[in-house]
Protein backbone atom coordinates (compact mmCIF):
# COMPACT_ATOMS: atom_id res chain seq x y z
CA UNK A 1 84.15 91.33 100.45
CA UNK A 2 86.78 93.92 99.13
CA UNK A 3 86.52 96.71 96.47
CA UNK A 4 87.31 94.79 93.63
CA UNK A 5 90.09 95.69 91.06
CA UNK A 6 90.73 98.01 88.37
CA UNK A 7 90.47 96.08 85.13
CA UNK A 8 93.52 96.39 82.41
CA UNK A 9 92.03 98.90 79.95
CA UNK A 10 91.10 100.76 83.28
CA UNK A 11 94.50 100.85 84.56
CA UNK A 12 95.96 101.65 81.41
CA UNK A 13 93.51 104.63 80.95
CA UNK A 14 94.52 106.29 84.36
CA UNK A 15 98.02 105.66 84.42
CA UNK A 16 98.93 104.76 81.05
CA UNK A 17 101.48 101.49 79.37
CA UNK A 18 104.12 102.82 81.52
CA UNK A 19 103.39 103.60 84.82
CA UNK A 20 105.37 107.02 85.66
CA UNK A 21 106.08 108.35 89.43
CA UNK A 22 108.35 110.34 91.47
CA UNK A 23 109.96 108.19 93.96
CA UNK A 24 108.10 110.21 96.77
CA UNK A 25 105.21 108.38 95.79
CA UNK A 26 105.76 104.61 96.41
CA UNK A 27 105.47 105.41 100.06
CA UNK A 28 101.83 107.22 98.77
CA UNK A 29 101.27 103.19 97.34
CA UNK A 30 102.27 101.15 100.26
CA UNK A 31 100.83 103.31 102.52
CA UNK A 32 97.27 102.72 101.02
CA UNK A 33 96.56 101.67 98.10
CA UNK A 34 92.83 102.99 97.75
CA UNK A 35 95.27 106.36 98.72
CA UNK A 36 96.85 106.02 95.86
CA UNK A 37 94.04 105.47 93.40
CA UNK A 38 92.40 108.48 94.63
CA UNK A 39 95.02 110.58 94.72
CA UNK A 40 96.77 109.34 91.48
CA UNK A 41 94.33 107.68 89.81
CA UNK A 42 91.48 110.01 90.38
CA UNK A 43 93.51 113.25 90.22
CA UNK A 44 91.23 113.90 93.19
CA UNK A 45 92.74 117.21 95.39
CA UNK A 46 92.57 118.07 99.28
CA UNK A 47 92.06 121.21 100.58
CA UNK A 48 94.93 123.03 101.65
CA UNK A 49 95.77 125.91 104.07
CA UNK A 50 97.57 129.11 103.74
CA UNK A 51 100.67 128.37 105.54
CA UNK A 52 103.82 127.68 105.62
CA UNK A 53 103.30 123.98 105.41
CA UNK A 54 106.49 121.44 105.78
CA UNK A 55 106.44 121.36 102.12
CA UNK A 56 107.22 124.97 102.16
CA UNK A 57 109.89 124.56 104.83
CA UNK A 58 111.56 121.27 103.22
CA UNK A 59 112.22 123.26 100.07
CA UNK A 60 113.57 126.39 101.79
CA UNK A 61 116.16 124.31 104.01
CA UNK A 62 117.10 122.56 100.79
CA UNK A 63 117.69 125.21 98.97
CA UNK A 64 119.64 127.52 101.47
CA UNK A 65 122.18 124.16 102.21
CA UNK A 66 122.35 123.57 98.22
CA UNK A 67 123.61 127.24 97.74
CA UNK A 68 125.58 127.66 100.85
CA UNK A 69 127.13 124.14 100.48
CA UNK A 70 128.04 125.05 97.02
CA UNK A 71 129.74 127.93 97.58
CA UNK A 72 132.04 126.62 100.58
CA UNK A 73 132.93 123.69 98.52
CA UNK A 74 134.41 126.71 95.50
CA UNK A 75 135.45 128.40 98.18
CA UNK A 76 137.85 125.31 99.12
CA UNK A 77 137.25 126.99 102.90
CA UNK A 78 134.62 127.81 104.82
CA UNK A 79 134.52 131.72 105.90
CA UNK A 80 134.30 133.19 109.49
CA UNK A 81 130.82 132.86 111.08
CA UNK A 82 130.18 136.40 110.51
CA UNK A 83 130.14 135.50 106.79
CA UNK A 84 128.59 132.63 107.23
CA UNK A 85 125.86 134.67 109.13
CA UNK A 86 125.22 137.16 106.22
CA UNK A 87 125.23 134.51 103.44
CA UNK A 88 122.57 132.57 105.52
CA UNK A 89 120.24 135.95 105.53
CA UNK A 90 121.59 136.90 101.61
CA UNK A 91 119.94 133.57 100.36
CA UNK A 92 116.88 133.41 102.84
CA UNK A 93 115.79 136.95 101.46
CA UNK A 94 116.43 135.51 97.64
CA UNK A 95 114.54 132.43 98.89
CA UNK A 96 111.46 135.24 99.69
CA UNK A 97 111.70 137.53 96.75
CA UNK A 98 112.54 134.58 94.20
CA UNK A 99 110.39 131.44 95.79
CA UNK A 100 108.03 132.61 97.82
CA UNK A 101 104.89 134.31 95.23
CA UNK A 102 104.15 137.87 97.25
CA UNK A 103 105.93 137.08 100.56
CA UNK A 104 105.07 140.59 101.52
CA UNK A 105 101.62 141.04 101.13
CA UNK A 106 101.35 137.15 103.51
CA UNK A 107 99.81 137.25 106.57
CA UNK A 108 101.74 138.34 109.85
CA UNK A 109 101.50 134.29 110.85
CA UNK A 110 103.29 133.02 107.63
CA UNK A 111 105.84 135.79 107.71
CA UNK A 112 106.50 135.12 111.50
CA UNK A 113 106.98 131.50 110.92
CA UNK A 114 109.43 132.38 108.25
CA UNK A 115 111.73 134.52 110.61
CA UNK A 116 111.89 131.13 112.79
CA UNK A 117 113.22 128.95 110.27
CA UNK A 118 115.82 131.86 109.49
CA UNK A 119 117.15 132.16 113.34
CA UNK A 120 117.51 128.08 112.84
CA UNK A 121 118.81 128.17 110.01
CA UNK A 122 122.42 129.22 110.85
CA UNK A 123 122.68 126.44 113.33
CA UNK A 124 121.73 123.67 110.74
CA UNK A 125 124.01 125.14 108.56
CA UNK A 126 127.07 125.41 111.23
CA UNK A 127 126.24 121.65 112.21
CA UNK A 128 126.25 120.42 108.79
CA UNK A 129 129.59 122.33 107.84
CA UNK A 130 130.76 120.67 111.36
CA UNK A 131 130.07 117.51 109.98
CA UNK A 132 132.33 118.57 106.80
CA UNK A 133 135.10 119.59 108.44
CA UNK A 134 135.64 116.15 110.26
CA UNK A 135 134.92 113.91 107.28
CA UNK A 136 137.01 112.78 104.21
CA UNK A 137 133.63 112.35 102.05
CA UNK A 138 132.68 115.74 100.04
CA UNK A 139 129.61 116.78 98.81
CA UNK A 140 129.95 115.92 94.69
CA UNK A 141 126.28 116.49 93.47
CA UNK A 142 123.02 118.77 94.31
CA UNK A 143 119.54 118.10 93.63
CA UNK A 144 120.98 114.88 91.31
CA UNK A 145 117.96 114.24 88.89
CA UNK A 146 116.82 110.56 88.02
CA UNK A 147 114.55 111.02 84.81
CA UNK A 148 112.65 113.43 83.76
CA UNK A 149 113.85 116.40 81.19
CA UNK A 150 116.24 117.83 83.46
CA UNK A 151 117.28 114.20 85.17
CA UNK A 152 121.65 113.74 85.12
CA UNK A 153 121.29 110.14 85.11
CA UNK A 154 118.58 107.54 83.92
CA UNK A 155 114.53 107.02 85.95
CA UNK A 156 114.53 104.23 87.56
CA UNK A 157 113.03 101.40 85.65
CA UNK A 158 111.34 97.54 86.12
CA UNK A 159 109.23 95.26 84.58
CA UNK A 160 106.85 93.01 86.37
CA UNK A 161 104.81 90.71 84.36
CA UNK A 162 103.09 93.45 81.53
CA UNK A 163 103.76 96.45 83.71
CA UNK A 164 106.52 98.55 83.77
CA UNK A 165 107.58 101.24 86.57
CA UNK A 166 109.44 104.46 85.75
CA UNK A 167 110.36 106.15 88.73
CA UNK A 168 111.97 109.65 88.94
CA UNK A 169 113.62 111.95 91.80
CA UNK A 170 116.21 113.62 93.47
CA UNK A 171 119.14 113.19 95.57
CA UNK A 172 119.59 116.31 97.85
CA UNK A 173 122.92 115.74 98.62
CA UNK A 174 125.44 113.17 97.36
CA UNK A 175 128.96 112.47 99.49
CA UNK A 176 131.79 110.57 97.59
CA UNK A 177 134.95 109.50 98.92
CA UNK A 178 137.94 107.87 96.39
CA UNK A 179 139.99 105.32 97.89
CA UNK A 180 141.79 102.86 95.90
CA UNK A 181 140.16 103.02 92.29
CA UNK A 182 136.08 102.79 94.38
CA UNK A 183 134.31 105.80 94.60
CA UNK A 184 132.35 105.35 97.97
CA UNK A 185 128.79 107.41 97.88
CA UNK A 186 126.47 108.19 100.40
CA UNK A 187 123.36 109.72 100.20
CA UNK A 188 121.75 112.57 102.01
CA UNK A 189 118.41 113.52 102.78
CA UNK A 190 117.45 116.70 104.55
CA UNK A 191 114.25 115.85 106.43
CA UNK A 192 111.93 118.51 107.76
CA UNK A 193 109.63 115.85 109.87
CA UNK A 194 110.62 113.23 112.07
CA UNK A 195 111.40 110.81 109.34
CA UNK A 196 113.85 108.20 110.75
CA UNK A 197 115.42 105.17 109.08
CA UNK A 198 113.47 102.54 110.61
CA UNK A 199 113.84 98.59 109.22
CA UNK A 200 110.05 97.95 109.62
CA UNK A 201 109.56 100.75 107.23
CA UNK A 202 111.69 98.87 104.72
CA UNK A 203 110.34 95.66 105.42
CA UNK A 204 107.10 97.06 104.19
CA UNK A 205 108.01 99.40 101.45
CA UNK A 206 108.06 102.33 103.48
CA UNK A 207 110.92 104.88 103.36
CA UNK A 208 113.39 103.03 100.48
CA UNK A 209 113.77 106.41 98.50
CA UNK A 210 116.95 107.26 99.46
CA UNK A 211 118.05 103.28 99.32
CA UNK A 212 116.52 103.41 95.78
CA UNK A 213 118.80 106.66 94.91
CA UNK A 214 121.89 104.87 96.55
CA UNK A 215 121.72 101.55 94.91
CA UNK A 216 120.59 103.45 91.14
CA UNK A 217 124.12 105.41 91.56
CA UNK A 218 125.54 101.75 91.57
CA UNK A 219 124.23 101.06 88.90
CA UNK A 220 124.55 104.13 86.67
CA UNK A 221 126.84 106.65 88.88
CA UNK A 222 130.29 105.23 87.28
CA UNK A 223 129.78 106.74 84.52
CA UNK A 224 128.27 110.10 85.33
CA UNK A 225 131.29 110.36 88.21
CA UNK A 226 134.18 108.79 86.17
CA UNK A 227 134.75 105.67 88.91
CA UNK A 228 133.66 102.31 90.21
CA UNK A 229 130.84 102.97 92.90
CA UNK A 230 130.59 101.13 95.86
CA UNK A 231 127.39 102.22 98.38
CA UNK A 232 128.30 103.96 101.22
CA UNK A 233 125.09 104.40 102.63
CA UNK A 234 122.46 106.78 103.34
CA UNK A 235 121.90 109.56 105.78
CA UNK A 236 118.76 111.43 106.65
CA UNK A 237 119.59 114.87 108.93
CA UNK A 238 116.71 116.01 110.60
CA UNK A 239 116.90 119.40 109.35
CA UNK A 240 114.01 120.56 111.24
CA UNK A 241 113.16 123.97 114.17
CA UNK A 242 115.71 122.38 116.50
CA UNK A 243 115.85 125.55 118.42
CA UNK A 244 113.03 125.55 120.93
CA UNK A 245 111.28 128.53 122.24
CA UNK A 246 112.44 127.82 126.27
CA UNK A 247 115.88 127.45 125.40
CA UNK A 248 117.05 130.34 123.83
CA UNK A 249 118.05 131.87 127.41
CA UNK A 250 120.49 128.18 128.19
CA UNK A 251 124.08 128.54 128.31
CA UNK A 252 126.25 128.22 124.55
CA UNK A 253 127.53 124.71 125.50
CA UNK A 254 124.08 123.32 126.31
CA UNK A 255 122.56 124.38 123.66
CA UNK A 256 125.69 122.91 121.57
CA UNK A 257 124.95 119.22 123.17
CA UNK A 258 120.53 120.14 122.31
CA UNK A 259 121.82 120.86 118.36
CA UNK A 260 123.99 117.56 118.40
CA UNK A 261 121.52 115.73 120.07
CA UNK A 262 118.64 117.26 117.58
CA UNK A 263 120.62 116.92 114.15
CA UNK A 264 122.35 113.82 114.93
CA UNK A 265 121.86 111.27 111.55
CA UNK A 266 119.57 108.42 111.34
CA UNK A 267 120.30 105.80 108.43
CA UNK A 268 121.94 103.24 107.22
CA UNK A 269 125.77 102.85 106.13
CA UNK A 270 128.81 100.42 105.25
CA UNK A 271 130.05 98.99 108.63
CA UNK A 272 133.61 98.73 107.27
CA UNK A 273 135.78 100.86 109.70
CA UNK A 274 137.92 102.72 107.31
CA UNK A 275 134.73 104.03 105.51
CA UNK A 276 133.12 104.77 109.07
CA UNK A 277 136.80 106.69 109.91
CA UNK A 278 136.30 108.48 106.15
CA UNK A 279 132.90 109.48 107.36
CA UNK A 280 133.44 110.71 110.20
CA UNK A 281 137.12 111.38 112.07
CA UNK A 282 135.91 109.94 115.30
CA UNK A 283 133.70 107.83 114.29
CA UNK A 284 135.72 105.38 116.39
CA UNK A 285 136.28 106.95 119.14
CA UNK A 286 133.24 109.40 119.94
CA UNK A 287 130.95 109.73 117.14
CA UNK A 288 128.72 112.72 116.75
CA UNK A 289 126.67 112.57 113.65
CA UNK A 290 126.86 109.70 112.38
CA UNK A 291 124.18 107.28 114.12
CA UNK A 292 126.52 104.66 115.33
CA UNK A 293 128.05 104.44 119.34
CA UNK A 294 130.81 102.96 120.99
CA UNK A 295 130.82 100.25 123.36
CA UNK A 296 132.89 100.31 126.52
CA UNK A 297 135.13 97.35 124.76
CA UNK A 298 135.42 99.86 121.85
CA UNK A 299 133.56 97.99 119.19
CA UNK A 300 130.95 100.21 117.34
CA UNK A 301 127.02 99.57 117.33
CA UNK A 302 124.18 101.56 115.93
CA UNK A 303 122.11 103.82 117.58
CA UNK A 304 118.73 101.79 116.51
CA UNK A 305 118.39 98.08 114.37
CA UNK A 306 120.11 97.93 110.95
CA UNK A 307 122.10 101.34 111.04
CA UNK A 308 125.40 99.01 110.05
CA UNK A 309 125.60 96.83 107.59
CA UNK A 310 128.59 94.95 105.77
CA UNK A 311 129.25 94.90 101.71
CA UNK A 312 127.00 91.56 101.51
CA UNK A 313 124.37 92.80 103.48
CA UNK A 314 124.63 96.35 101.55
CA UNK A 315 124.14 94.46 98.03
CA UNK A 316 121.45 92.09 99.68
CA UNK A 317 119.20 95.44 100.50
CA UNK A 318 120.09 96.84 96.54
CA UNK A 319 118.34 93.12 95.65
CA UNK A 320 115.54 93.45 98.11
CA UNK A 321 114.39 97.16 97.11
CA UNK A 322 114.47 95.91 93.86
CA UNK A 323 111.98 93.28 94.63
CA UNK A 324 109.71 96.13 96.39
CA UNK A 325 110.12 98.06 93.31
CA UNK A 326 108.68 95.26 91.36
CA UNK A 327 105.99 94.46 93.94
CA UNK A 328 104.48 97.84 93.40
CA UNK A 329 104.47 97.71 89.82
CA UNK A 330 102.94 94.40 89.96
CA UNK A 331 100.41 95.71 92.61
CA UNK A 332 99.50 98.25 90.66
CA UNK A 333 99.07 96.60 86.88
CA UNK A 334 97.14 94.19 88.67
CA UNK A 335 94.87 96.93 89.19
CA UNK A 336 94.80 96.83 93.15
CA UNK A 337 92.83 99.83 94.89
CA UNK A 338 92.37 97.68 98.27
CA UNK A 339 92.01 100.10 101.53
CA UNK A 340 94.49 98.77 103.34
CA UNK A 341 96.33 101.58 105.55
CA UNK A 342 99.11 101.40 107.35
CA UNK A 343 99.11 100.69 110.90
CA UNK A 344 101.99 100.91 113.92
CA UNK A 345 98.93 100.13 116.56
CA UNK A 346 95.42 100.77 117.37
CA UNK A 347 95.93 104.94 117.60
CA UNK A 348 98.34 104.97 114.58
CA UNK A 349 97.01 104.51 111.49
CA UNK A 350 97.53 106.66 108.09
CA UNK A 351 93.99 107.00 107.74
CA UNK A 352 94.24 110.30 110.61
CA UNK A 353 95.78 112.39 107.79
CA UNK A 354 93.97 110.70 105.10
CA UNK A 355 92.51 113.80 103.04
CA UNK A 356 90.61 111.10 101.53
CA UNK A 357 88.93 109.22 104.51
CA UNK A 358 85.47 110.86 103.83
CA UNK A 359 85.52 109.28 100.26
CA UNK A 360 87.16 106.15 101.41
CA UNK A 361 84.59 104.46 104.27
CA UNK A 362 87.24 101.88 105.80
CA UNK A 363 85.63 99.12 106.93
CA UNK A 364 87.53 96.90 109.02
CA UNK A 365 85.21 94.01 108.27
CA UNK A 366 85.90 94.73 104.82
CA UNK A 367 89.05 96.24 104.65
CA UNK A 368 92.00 94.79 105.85
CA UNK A 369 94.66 97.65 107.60
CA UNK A 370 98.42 96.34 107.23
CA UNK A 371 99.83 96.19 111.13
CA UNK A 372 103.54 97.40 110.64
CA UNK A 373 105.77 95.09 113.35
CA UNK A 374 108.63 96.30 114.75
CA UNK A 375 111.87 94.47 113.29
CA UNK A 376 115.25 93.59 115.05
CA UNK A 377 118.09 93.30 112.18
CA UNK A 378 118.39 90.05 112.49
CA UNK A 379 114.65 89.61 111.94
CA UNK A 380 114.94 92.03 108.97
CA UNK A 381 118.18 90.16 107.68
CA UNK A 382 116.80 86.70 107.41
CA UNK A 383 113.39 88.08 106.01
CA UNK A 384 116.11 89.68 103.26
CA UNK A 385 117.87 85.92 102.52
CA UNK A 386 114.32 84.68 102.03
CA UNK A 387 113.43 86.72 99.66
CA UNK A 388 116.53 87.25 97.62
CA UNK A 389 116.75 83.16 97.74
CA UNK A 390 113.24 82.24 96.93
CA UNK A 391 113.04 84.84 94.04
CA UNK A 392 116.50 84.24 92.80
């Protein structure tokens, strides 16, 4: 026996004709949708700590690389690493008089665990100007708004059956590189966790924000940037305390090959070698951000399943998210509330950081948990033909 469903007028009343969410949340609604309702539907709130939760960090990293970033690209060069150095601690302390609502008067713990994210924060910055410096693609947009008031370009809309989904966001970081008439875009996302493009994600509903944001500037980025788009791809850089306690004593060239090991790229992007070369110089040769490798017989793989894919496969993925985009607003009209987590085994399960679990009582003879498989490309690929040929 399940938990029923919400009935129309119900679903109307708690999330109105139009259904209205930040792209963040669709993970929130394929992770659980009894999640969802609670959180969402409910408006019911977890208790929080006082912290400096990832949260917290995510918008500090974001907006130290948004200013700095900024500035280099006016610049047109980026300064010695002395300057670098000082504008890293000029915007952290604006970050803590501006952001942060009496940083002084936190506790010793929360201040202390500021100061760390400062000392790494030079690194991430150095590695991501690195990655600049060797790449053809330049950063064209900040914080790019779908929706909303202060939104650039359109939310995000569909239409399943009587429901329609407006989803908002932002891009952190969009890349664009011209070549012949086709502006090529790629978009990056700083992560603070251990978020990594992953195929059974995708196959589930899991992690397409940033797909969502690449294949929307397809459709409406022309006109906001003045050229034909053509999808590039999407990057996520683990911008995240990369700079362990034990090795601050190891020699400057180690702890060179620990950064590039720690902020290499996970993602997805266009396979076509000219675009990989635009990228990144050496993408070729010896790659070090991008998450691709080369073979001994010099042909180039990625680093985990579906990291490369060609133009088809590139507009086959904008058709498929659009179907998940469509699923959840027909999951959702339909008035689903089902408690059915997300699973990657038997000691995995989104219920563990469910502030919710208490209310929720999952019941596996009642509920039914979603087990998330893991997905070769070519697995993923032919699940993507079947659904973009059976729905049309």
């Amino acid at each position: 026996m399940g938990r029923g469903r919400l009935s129309p007028q119900a679903v109307r009343s708690l999330y109105g004709s139009t259904i209205a969410m930040s792209a963040s949340r669709l993970d929130r609604v394929k992770s659980c949708h009894f999640g969802y309702f609670m959180e969402y539907g409910l408006r019911a709130k977890e208790r929080t700590r006082a912290d400096f939760q990832a949260p917290e960090v995510g918008t500090f990293i974001h907006y130290l690389l948004e200013n700095i970033l900024r500035d280099v690209e006016q610049q047109g060069q980026r300064p010695p690493r002395r300057e670098l150095s000082a504008m890293v601690r000029r915007y952290t302390e604006e970050y803590a008089a501006t952001v942060i609502d009496g940083y002084g008067e936190k506790s010793a713990r929360f201040r202390y665990l500021f100061s760390r994210l400062r000392e790494t924060a030079l690194a991430i910055v150095e590695n991501v100007l690195d990655e600049l410096d060797n790449s053809d693609f330049r950063p064209l947009a900040f914080e790019l708004g779908f929706g909303g008031r202060a939104g650039a370009l359109p939310a995000i809309t569909v239409t399943a059956g009587d429901t329609t989904l407006s989803v908002t966001g932002k891009v952190d970081r969009v890349d664009g590189w011209l070549k012949n008439g086709k502006l090529y875009l790629r978009v990056v996302d700083y992560k603070t966790g251990k978020k990594a493009f992953d195929l059974a994600d995708v196959r589930y509903g899991l992690g397409i924000q940033m797909l969502l944001y690449l294949f929307a500037l397809r459709r409406y980025g022309g006109a906001y940037f003045g050229a034909e788009v053509e999808p590039a791809g999407v990057l996520y850089l683990p911008a995240r305390d990369v700079i362990k306690k034990a090795d601050r004593a190891i020699p400057p060239e180690k702890l060179h090959t620990l950064l590039q090991n720690e902020l290499r790229r996970t993602g997805m992007v266009l396979s076509d070698p000219e675009v990989l070369t635009a990228m990144e110089h050496s993408a070729l040769e010896s790659p070090c951000y991008l998450p691709v490798a080369v073979r001994k017989d010099g042909t180039v793989s990625g680093l985990a399943a579906g990291v490369l894919a060609d133009t088809a496969q590139m507009g086959k993925m904008g058709r498929y998210v659009d179907r998940l985009l469509r699923r959840v607003a027909q999951e959702l009209g339909s008035g689903n509330i089902d408690a059915d987590p997300c699973r990657r085994g038997p000691q995995e399960s989104v219920c563990d950081w469910c502030p919710f679990a208490s209310a929720c009582w999952f019941d596996e003879k009642r509920d039914k948990p979603k087990y998330l498989q893991k997905t070769t490309a070519e697995e993923f690929w032919t699940l993507v033909d079947k659904e973009v040929e059976d729905r049309g």
